[in-house]
Protein backbone atom coordinates (compact mmCIF):
# COMPACT_ATOMS: atom_id res chain seq x y z
CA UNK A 1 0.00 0.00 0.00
CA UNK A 2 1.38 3.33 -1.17
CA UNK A 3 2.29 5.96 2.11
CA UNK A 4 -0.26 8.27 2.66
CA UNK A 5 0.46 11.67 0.93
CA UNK A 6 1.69 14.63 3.06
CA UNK A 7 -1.78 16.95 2.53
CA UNK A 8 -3.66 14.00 2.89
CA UNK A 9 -1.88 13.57 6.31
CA UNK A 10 -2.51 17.38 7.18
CA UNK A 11 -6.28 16.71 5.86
CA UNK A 12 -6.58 14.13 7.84
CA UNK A 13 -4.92 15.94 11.29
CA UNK A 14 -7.21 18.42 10.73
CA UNK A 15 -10.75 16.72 10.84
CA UNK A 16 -9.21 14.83 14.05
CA UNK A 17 -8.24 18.18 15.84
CA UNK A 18 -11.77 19.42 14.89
CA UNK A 19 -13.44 16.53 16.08
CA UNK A 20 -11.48 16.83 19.23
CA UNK A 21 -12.44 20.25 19.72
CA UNK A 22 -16.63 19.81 18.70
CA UNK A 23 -16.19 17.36 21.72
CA UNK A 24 -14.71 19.41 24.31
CA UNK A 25 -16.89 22.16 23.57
CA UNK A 26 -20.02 19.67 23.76
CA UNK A 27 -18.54 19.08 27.01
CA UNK A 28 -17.44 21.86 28.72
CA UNK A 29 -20.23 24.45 27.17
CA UNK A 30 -22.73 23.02 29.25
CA UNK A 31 -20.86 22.97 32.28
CA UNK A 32 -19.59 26.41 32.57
CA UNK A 33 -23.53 27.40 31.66
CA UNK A 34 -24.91 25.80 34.93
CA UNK A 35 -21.88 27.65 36.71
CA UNK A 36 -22.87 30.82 35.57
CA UNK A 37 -26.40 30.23 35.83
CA UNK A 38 -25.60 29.16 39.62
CA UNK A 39 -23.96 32.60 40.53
CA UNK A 40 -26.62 34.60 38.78
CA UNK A 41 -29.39 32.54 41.11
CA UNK A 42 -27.14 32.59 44.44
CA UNK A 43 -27.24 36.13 43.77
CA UNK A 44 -31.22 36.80 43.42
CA UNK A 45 -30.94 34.91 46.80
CA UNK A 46 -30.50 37.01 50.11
CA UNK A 47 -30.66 34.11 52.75
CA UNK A 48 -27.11 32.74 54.06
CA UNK A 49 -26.34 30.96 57.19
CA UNK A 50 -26.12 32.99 60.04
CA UNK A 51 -22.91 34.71 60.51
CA UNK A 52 -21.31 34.39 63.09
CA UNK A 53 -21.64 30.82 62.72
CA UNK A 54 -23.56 29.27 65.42
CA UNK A 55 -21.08 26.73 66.88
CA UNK A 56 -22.39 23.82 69.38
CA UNK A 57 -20.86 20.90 71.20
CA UNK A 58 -19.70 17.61 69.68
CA UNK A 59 -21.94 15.60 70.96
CA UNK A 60 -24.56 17.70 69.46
CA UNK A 61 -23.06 18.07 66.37
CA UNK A 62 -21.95 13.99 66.06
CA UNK A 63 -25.37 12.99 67.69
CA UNK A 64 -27.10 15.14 64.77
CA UNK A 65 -25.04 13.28 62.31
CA UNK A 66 -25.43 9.94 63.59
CA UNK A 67 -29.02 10.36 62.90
CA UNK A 68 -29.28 11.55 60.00
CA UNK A 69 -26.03 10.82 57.79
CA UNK A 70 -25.15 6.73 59.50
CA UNK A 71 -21.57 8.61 60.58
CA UNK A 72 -20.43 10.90 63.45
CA UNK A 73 -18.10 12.84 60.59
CA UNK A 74 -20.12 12.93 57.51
CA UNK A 75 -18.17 14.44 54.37
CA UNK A 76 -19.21 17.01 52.54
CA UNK A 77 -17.43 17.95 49.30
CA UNK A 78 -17.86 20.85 46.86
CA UNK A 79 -20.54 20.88 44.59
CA UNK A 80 -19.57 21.48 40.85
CA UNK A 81 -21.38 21.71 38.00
CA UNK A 82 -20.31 18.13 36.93
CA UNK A 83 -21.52 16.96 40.65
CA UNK A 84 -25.48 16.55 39.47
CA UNK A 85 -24.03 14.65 36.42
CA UNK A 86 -22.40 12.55 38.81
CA UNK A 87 -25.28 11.94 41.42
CA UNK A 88 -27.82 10.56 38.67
CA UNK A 89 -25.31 8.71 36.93
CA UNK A 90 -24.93 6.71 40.73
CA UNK A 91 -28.86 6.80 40.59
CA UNK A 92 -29.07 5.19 37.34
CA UNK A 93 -26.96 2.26 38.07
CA UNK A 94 -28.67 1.79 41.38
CA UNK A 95 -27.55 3.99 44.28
CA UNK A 96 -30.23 6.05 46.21
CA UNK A 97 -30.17 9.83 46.78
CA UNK A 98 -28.88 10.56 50.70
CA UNK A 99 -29.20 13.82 52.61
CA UNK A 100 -26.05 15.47 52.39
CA UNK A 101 -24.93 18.30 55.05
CA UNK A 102 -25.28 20.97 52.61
CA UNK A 103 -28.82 19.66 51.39
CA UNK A 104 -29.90 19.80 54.94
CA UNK A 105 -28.71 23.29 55.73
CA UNK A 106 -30.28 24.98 53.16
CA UNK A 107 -33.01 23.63 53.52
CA UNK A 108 -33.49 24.46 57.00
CA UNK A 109 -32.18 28.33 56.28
CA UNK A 110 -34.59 28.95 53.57
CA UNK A 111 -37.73 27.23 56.01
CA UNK A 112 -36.82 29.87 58.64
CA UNK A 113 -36.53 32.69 56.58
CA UNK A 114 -40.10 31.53 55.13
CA UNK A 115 -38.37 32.08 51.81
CA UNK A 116 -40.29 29.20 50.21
CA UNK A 117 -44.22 29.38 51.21
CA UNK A 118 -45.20 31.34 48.16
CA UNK A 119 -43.31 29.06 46.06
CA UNK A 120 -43.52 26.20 43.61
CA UNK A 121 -42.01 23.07 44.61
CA UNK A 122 -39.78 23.35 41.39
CA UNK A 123 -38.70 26.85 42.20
CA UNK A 124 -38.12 25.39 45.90
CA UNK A 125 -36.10 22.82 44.70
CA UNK A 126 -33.92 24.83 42.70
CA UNK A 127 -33.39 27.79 45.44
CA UNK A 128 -32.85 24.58 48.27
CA UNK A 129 -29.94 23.01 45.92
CA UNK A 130 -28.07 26.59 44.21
CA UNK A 131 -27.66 27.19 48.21
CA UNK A 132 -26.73 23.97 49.40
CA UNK A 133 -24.27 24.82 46.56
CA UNK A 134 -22.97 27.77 47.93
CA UNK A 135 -22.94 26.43 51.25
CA UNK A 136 -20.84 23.36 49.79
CA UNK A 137 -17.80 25.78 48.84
CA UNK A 138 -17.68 27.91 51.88
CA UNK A 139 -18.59 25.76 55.17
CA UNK A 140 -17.45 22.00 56.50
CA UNK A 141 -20.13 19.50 57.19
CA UNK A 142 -19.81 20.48 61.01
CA UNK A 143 -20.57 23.82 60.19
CA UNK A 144 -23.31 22.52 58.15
CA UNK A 145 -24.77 20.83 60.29
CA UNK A 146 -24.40 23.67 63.43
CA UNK A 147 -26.13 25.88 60.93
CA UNK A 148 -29.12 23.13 60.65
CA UNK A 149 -29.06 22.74 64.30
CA UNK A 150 -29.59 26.17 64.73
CA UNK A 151 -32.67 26.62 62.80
CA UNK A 152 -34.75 23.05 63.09
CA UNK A 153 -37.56 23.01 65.07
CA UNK A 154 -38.49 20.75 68.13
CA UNK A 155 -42.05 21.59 69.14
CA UNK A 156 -43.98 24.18 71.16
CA UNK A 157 -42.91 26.94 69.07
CA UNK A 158 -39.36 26.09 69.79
CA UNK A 159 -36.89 27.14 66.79
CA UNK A 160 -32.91 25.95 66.87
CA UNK A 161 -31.46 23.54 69.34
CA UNK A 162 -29.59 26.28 71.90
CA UNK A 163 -33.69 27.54 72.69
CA UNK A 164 -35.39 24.00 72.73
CA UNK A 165 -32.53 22.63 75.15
CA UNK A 166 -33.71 26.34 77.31
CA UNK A 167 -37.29 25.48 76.76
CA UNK A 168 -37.23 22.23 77.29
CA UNK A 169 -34.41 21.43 80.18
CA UNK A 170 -34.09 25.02 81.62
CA UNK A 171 -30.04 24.77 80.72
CA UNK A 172 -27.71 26.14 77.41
CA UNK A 173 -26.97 23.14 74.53
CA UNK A 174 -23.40 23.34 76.02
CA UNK A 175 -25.06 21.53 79.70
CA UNK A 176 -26.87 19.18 78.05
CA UNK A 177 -26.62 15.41 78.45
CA UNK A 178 -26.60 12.37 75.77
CA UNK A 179 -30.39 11.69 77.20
CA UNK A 180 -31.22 15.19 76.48
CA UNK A 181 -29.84 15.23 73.03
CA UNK A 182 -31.43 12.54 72.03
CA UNK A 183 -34.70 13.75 73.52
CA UNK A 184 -34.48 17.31 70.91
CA UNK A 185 -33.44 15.09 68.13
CA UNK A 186 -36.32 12.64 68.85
CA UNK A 187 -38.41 15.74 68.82
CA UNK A 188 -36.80 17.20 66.03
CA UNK A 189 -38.19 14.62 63.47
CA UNK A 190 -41.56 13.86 65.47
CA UNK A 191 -42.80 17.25 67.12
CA UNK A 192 -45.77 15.60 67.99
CA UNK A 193 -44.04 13.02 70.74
CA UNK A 194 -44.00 16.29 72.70
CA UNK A 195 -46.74 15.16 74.77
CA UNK A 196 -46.20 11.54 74.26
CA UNK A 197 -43.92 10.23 76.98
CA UNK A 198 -44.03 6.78 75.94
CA UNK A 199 -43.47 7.23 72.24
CA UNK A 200 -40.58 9.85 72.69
CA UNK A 201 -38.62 7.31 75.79
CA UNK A 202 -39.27 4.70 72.96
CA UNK A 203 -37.74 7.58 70.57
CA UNK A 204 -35.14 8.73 72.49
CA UNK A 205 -33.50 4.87 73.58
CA UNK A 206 -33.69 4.18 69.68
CA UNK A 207 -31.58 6.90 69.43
CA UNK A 208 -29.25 6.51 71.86
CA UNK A 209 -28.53 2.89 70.61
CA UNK A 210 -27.48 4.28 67.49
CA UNK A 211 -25.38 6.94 69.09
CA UNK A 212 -23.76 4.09 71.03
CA UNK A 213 -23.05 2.01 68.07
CA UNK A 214 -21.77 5.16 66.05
CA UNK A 215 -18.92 5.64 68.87
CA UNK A 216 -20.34 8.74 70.14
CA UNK A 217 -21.28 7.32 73.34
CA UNK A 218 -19.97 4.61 75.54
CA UNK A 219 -21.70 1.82 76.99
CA UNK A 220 -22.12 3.75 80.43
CA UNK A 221 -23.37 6.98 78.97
CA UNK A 222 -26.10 4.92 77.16
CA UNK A 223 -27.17 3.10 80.18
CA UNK A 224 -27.67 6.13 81.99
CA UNK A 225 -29.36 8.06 79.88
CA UNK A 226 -31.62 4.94 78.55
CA UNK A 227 -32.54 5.42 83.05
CA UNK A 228 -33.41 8.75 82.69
CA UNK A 229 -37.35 9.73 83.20
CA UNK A 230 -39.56 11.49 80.65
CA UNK A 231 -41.57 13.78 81.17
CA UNK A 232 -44.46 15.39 79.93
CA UNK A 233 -43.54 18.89 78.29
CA UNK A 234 -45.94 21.79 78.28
């Protein structure tokens, strides 16, 4: 077979380079569109974590995590415009969507602020995840989850976790006991056990046990607290 020719060569370079480029700019086009669309919607946004940011104790914090996340130290990375991409491609071949830190605390900001009565679950969902995004590149996941803490709710009008542990127990977050962290986060996901004392105990003991198993307790600390009354809050 005769060589190829040295323009047919060249011809032949150039449809490759081309080809190379059409592909890159398939690829990347798309991605630096959701980036900028993600700073012009962060921006139509006013609410932000509170600043300072609230800071509580490890237990807390760990408990909070424990619950929610399966892990005393969830991670939390960065969210990038290739991250979505990522997430349903896991979805596809099986895995199932999991609160993440970020998720959580933007959420939780934007219920506060009331930001998203008036609004359409779409435009919800959009506001909940550009600021989980923003929260993703400029807090840890123990911040995240401090800034959650701050704003949840635990029954009888009782909004972030330093005023429930007041309203409730009569001390600061920083006094309180494994019991009586497991009692808010109990109430956290169920405010109607407020009045319930043997669906809360029932509540509280499950999770205790899980707080035990995640390493954030000791065997002691759980038996103690599993001993501890309940009582009926008004």
């Amino acid at each position: 077979m005769d060589p190829v020719a040295p323009p047919q060569r060249r011809r032949r370079k150039r449809v490759v380079r081309a080809l190379v480029i059409a592909a890159l700019v398939v690829a990347i086009v798309p991605l630096l569109a959701l980036e900028v669309g993600y700073h012009i919607e962060i921006a139509r946004i006013p609410e932000r974590p509170p600043d300072p940011m609230p800071s509580f104790p490890p237990l807390v914090v760990r408990s909070l995590g424990v619950q929610l996340f399966d892990t005393p130290d969830p991670q939390m990375k960065p969210i990038y415009p290739w991250t979505p991409l990522i997430a349903l491609v896991k979805v596809y071949l099986g895995a199932r969507p999991r609160l993440t830190p970020e998720a959580l605390a933007a959420r939780q900001v934007l219920r506060s602020a009331g930001h998203s009565q008036s609004r359409s679950q779409l435009r919800r969902s959009i506001d909940e995840t550009v600021l989980a995004t923003w929260i993703s590149r400029h807090l840890t996941a123990g911040e995240a989850i401090s800034v959650a803490l701050s704003e949840m709710t635990f029954g009888l009008e009782s909004a972030g976790i330093d005023a429930a542990a007041r309203r409730f127990f009569g001390k600061s977050v920083e006094d309180l006991d494994a019991g009586e962290v497991a009692t808010l986060l109990a109430l956290s996901q169920q405010t109607s056990l407020v009045d319930r004392t043997e669906q809360l105990r029932k509540a509280r003991d499950g999770i205790l046990r899980r707080l035990r198993a995640g390493g954030v307790i000791d065997e002691p600390t759980l038996q103690a607290a599993t001993q501890q009354e309940i009582r009926r809050f008004k």
